[in-house]
C-alpha atoms as a PDB file:
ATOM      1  CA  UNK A   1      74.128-129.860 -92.388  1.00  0.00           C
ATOM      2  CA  UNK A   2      71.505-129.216 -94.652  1.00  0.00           C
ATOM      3  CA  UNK A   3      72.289-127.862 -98.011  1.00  0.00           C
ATOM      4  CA  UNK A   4      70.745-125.435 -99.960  1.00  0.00           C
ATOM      5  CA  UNK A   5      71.108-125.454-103.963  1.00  0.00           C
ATOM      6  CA  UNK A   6      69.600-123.568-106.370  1.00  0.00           C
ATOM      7  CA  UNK A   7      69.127-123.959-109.908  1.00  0.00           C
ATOM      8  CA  UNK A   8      68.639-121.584-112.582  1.00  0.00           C
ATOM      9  CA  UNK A   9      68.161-120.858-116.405  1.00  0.00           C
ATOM     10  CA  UNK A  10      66.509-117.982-118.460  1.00  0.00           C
ATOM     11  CA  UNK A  11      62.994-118.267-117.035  1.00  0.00           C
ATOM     12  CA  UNK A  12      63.444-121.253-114.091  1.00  0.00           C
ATOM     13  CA  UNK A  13      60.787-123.335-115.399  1.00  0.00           C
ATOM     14  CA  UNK A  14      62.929-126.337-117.358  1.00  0.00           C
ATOM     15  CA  UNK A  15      64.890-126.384-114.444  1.00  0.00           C
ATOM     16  CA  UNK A  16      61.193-127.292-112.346  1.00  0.00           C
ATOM     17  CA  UNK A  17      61.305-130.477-113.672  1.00  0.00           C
ATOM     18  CA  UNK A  18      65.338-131.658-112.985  1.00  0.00           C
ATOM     19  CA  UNK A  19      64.319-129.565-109.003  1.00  0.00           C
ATOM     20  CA  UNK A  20      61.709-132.408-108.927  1.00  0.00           C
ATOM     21  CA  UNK A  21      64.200-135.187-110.189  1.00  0.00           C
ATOM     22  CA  UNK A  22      67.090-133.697-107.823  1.00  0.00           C
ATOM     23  CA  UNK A  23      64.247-134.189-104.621  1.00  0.00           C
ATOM     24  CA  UNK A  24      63.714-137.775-105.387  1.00  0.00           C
ATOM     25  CA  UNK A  25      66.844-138.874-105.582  1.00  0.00           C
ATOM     26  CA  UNK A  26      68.270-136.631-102.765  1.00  0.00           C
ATOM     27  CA  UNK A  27      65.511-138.475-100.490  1.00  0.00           C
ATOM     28  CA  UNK A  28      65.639-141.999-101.546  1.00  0.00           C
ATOM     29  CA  UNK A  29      69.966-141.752-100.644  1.00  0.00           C
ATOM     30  CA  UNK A  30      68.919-139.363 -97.423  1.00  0.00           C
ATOM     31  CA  UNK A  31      70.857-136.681 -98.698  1.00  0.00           C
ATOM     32  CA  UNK A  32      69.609-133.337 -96.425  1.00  0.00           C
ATOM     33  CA  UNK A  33      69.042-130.390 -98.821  1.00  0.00           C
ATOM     34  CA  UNK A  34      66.542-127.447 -99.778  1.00  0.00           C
ATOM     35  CA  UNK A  35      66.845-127.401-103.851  1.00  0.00           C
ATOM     36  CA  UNK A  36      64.442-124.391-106.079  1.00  0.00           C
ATOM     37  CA  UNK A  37      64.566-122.705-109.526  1.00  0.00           C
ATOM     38  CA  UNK A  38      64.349-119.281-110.688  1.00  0.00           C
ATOM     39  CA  UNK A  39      65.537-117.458-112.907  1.00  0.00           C
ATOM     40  CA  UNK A  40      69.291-115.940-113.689  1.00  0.00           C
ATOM     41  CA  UNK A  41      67.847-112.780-113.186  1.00  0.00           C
ATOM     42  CA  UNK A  42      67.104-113.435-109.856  1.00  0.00           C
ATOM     43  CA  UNK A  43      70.511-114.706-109.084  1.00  0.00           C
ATOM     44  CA  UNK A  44      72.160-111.885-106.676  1.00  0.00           C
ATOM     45  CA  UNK A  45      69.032-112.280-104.205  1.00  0.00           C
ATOM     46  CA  UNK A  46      68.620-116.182-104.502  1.00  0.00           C
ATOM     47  CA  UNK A  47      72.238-116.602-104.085  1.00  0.00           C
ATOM     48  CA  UNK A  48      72.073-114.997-100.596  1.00  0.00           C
ATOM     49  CA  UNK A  49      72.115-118.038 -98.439  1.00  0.00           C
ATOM     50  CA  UNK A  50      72.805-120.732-101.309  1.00  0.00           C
ATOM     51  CA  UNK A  51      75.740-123.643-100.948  1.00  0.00           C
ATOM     52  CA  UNK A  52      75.741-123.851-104.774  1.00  0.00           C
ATOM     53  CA  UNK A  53      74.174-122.489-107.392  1.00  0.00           C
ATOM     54  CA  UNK A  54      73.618-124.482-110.622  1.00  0.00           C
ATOM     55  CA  UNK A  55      73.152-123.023-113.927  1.00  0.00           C
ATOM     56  CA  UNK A  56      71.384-124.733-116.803  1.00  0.00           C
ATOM     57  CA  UNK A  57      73.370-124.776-119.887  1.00  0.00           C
ATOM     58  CA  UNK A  58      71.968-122.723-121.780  1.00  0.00           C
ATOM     59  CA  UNK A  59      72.627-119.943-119.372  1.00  0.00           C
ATOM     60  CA  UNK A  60      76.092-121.298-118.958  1.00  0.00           C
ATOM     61  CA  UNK A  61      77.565-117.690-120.568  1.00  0.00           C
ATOM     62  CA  UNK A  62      76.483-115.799-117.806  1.00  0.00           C
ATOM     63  CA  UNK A  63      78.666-118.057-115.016  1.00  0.00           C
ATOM     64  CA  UNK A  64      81.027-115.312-114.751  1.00  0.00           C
ATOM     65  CA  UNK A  65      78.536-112.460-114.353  1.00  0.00           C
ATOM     66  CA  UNK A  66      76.809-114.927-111.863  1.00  0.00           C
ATOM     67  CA  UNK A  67      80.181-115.413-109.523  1.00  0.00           C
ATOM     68  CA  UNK A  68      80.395-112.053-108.788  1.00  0.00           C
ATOM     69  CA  UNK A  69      76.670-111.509-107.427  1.00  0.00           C
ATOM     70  CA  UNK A  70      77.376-113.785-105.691  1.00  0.00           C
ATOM     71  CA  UNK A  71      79.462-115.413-102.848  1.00  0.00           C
ATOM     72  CA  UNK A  72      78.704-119.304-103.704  1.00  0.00           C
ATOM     73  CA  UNK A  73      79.999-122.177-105.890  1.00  0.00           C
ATOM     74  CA  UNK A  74      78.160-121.544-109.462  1.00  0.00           C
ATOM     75  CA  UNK A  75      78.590-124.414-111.939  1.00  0.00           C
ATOM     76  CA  UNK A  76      76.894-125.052-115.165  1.00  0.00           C
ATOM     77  CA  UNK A  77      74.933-128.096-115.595  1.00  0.00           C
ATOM     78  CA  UNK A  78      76.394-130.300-118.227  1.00  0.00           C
ATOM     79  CA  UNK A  79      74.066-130.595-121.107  1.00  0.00           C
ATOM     80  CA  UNK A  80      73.591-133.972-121.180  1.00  0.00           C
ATOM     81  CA  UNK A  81      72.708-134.535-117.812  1.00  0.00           C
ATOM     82  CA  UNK A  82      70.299-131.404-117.914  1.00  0.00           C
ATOM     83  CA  UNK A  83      68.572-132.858-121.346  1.00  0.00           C
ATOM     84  CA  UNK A  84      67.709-136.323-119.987  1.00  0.00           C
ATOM     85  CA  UNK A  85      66.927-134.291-116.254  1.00  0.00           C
ATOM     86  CA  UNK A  86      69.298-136.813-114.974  1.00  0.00           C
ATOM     87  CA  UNK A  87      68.911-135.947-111.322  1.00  0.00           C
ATOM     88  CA  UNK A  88      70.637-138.807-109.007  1.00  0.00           C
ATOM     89  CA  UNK A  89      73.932-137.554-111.846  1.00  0.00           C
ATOM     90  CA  UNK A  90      73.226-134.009-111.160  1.00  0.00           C
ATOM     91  CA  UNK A  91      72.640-134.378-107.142  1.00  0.00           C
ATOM     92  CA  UNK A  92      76.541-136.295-107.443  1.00  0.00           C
ATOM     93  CA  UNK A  93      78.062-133.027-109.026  1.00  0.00           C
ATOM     94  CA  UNK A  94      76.547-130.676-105.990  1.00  0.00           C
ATOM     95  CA  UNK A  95      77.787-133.694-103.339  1.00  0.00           C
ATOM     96  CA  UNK A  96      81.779-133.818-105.461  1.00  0.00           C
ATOM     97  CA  UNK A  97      81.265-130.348-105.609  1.00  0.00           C
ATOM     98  CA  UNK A  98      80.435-129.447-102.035  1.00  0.00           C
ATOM     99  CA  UNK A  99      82.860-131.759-100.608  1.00  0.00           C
END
């Protein structure tokens, strides 16, 4: 079943570039899954028919506020991996995560 994860951080354009990272990887290991960014603002309508949502860290404070708009997994990126837009590490948290 195809997956649908969704990252986001203040404005949902740093988290463009790990999206892009997260699609190659998830293609070269065949791993079926819709991935976008947008903003935290935007969180109660883009969580609507998310798996996971993923929140870059330095939006990290608002997980709490996030989990109750919506009805999905929210984790926060860990820094590291979102610095060097590590995406085959990232794309393993959302497959742990999801499992």
């Amino acid at each position: 079943m195809r997956k649908k994860i969704v990252l986001m951080c203040s404005q949902g354009a740093s988290t463009s570039m790990l999206v892009s990272a997260m699609e190659k990887e998830a293609e070269a290991t065949g791993y079926e899954c819709d991935i976008s960014a947008t903003s935290v603002t935007h969180a109660s309508e883009a969580g609507k028919n998310a798996d996971i949502i993923l929140l870059g860290p330095q939006v990290g404070y608002m997980k709490s506020e996030v989990e109750k708009e919506v009805a999905c997994k929210v984790l926060v990126i860990p820094a590291t991996q979102y610095g060097l837009m590590d995406g085959n590490a990232v794309l393993n948290l959302v497959k742990i995560s999801l499992n």
